[in-house]
Protein backbone atom coordinates (compact mmCIF):
# COMPACT_ATOMS: atom_id res chain seq x y z
CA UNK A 1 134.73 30.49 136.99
CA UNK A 2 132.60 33.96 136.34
CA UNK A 3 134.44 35.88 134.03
CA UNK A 4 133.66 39.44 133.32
CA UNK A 5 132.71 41.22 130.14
CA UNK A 6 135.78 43.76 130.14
CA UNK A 7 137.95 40.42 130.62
CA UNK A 8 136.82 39.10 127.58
CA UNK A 9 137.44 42.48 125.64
CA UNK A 10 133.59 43.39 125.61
CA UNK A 11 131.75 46.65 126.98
CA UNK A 12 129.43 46.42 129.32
CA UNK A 13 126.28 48.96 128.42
CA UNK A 14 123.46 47.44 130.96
CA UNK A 15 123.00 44.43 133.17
CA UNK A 16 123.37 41.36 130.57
CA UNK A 17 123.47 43.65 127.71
CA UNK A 18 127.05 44.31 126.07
CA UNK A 19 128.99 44.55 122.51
CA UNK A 20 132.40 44.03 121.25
CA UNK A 21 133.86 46.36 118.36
CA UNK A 22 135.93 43.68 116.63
CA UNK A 23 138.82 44.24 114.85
CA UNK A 24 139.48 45.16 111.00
CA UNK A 25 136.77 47.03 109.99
CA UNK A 26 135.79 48.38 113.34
CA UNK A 27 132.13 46.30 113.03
CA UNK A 28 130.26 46.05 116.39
CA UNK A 29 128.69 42.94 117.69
CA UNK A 30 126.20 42.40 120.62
CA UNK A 31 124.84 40.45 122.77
CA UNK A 32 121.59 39.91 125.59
CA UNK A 33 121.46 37.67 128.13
CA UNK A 34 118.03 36.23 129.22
CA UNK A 35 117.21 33.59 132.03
CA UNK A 36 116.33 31.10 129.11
CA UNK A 37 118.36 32.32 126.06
CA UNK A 38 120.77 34.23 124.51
CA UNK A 39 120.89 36.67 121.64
CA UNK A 40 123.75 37.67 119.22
CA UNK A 41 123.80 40.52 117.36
CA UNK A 42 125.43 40.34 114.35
CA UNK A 43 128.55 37.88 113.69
CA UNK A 44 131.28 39.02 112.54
CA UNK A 45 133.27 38.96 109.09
CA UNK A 46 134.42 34.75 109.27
CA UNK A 47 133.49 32.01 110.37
CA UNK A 48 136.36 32.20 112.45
CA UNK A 49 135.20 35.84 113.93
CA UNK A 50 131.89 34.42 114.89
CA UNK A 51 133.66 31.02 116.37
CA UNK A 52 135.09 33.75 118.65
CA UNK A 53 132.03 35.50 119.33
CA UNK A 54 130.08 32.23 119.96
CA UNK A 55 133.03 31.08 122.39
CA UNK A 56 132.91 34.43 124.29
CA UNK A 57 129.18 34.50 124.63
CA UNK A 58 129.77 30.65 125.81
CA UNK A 59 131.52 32.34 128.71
CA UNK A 60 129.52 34.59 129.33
CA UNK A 61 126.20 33.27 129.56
CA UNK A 62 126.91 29.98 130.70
CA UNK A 63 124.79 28.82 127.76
CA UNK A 64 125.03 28.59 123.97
CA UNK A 65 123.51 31.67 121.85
CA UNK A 66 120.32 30.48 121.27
CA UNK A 67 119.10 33.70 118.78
CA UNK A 68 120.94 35.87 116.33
CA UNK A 69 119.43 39.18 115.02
CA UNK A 70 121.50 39.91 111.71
CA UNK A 71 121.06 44.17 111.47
CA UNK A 72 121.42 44.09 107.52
CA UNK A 73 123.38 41.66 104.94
CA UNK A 74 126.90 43.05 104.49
CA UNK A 75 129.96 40.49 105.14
CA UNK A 76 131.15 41.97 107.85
CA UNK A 77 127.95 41.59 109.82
CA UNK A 78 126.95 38.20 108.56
CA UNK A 79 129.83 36.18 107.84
CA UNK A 80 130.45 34.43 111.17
CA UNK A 81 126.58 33.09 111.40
CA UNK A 82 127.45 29.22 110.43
CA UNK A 83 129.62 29.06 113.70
CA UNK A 84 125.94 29.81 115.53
CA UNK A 85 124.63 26.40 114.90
CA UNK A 86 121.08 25.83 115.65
CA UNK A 87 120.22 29.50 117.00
CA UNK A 88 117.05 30.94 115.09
CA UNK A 89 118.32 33.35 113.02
CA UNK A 90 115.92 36.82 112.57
CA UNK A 91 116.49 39.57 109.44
CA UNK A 92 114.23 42.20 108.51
CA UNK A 93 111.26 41.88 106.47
CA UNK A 94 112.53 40.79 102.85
CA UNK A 95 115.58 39.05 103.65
CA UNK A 96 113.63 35.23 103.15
CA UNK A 97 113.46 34.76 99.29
CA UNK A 98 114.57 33.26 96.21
CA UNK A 99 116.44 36.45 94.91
CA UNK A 100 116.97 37.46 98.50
CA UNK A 101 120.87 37.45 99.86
CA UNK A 102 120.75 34.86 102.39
CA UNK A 103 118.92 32.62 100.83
CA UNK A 104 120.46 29.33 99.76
CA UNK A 105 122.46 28.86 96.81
CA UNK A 106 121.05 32.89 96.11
CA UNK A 107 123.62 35.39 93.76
CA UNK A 108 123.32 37.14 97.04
CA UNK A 109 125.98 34.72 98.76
CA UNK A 110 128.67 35.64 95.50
CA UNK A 111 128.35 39.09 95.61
CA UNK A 112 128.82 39.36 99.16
CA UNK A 113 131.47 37.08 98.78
CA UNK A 114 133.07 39.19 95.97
CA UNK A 115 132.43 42.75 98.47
CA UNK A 116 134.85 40.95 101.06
CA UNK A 117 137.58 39.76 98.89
CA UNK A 118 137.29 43.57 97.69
CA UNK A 119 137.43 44.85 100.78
CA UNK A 120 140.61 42.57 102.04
CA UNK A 121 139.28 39.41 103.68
CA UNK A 122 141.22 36.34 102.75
CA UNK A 123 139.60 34.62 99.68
CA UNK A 124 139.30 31.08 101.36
CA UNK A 125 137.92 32.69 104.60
CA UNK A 126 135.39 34.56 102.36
CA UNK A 127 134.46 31.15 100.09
CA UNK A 128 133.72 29.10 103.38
CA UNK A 129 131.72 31.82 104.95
CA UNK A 130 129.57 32.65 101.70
CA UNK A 131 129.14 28.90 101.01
CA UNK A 132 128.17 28.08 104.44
CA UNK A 133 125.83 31.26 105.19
CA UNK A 134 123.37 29.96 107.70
CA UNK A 135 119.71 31.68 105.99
CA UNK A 136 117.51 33.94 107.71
CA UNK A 137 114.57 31.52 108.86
CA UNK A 138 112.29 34.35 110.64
CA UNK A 139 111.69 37.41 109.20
CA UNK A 140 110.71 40.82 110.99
CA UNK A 141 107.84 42.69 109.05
CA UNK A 142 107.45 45.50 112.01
CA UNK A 143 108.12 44.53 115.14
CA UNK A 144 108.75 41.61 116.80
CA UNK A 145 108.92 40.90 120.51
CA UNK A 146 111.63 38.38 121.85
CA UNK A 147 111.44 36.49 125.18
CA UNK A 148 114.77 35.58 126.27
CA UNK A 149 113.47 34.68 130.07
CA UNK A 150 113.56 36.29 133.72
CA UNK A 151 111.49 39.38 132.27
CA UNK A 152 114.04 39.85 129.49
CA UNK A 153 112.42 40.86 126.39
CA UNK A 154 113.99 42.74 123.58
CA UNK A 155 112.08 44.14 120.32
CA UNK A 156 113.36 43.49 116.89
CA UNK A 157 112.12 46.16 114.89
CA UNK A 158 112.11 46.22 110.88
CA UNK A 159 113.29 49.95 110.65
CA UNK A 160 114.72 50.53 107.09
CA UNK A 161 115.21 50.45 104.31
CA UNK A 162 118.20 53.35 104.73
CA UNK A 163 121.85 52.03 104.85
CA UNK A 164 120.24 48.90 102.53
CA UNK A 165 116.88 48.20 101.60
CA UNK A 166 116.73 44.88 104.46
CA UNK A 167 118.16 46.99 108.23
CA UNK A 168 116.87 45.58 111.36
CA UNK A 169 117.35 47.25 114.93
CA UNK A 170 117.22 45.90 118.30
CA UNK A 171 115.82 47.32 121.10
CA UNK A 172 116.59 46.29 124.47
CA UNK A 173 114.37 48.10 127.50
CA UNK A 174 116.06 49.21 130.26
CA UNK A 175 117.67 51.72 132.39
CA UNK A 176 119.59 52.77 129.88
CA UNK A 177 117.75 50.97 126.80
CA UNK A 178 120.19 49.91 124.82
CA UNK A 179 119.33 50.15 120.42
CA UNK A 180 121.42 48.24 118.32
CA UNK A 181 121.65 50.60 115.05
CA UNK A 182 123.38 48.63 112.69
CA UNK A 183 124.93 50.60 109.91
CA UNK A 184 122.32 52.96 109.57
CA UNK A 185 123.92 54.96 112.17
CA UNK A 186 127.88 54.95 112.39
CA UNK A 187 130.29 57.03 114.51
CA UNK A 188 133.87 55.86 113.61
CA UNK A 189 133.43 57.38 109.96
CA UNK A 190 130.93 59.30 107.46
CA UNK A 191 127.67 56.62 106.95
CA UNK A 192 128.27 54.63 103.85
CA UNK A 193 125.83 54.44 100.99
CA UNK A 194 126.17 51.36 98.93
CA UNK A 195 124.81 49.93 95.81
CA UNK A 196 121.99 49.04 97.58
CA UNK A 197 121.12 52.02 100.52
CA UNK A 198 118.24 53.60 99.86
CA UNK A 199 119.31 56.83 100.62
CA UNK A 200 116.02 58.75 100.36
CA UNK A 201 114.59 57.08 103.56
CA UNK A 202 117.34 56.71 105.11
CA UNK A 203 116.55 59.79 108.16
CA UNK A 204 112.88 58.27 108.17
CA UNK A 205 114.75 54.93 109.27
CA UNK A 206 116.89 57.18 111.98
CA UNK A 207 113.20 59.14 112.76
CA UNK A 208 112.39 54.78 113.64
CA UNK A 209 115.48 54.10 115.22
CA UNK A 210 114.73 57.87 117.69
CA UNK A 211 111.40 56.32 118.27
CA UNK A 212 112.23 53.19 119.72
CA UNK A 213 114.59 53.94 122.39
CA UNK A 214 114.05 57.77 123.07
CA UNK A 215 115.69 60.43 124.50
CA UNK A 216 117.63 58.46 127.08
CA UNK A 217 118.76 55.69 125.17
CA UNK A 218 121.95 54.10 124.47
CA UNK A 219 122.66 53.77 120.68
CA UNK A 220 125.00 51.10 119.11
CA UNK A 221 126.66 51.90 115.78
CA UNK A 222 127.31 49.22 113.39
CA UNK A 223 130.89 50.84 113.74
CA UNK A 224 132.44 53.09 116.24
CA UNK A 225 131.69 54.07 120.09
CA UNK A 226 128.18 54.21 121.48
CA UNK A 227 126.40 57.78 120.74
CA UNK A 228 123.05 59.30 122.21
CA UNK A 229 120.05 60.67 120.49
CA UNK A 230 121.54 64.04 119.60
CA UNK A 231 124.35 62.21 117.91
CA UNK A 232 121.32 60.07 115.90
CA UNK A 233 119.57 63.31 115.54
CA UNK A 234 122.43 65.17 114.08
CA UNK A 235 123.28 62.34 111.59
CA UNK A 236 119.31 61.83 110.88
CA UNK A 237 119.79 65.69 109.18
CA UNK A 238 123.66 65.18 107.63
CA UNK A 239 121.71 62.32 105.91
CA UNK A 240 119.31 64.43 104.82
CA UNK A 241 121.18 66.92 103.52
CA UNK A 242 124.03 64.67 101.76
CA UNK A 243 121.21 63.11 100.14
CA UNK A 244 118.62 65.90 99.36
CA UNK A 245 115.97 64.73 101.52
CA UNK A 246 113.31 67.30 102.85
CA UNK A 247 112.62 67.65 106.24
């Protein structure tokens, strides 16, 4: 039986393109349907958050997600990856590495670990998601086309560093293109700068984000309800200004 994205709780932004804000803190996930494949942005703060996701894109698609682009390593946009077994999972450029923080048995893993517990997700959910991290096996230096089949193609595009120094975007052509932001561009509250943003390129990374889709694009948030470019534009020069960057 075809179900329908708004019965599954999901928005519907273009044909086979749609996201779900999921609960707690507000965090947006997406997902593309090809012909051949299926892509997943971002999973969610638990495994059992991106069991959920996986099950829903199940639905769906008809298929299982076959790709997940993860827009920048915070919990709550990483922690439901192990429940996406066997998709190829794509980060931007310096997110493979010893140090990095999805790399196997990497510090990374306990301090994001730590950040959730902080921020109110159940200890045991956040052990079993940090332990079980699924690692970033392709990295996006750039851009990087992706052929999900029946003239689907989306770009990943290795945008930052701004909200943290590792923040990919998707682009997904179209009438409306659709740009998953990530975090560097956020609606439901003020942008948040953390240990690791990088706040001095941070409206460069927006200037990226403006680049790729254009005037007429549709712009995901990493939290809160889809803007347009003047919303980008006008948080592209709050940035600046919180932050002391020249235009």
């Amino acid at each position: 039986m075809t179900v329908t994205w708004a019965e599954l709780g999901w928005e519907r932004l273009a044909d086979g393109v749609g996201r779900r804000r999921l609960p707690g803190w507000d965090c947006t996930a997406g997902l593309v349907l090809g012909a051949d494949a299926a892509l997943m942005v971002d999973t969610g703060s638990s495994l059992e958050e991106g069991a959920r996701l996986r099950e829903a894109a199940r639905r769906l698609a008809g298929r299982r997600v076959t790709h997940l682009a993860l827009t920048h390593p915070h919990f709550d946009h990483v922690f439901g990856t192990a429940a996406f077994r066997d998709a190829e999972v794509y980060g931007a450029y310096g997110a493979v590495g010893t140090d990095a923080l999805f790399a196997p048995g990497g510090q990374g893993r306990q301090a994001l670990r730590a950040d959730a517990v902080a921020e109110g997700l159940d200890p045991g959910a956040a052990r079993e998601a940090a332990e079980a991290l699924s690692p970033v096996r392709h990295e996006v230096r750039g851009e990087q086309p992706l052929d999900l089949g029946g003239g689907r193609r989306v770009l990943l595009a290795d945008v930052g560093p701004g909200h943290t120094g590792n923040d990919l975007a998707v682009l997904v052509p179209g009438t409306p293109a659709v740009v998953f932001c990530g975090d560097l561009v956020e609606e439901s509250g003020e942008p948040q700068a953390g240990p690791n943003a990088v706040p001095e390129r941070w409206p460069d990374a927006l200037d990226r984000l403006l680049g790729l889709g254009g005037d007429d694009a549709l712009y995901v948030p990493g939290h809160g309800a889809v803007v347009d470019a003047a919303f980008v534009r006008a948080q592209r020069d709050a940035l600046a200004a919180r932050f002391g960057v020249s235009r």
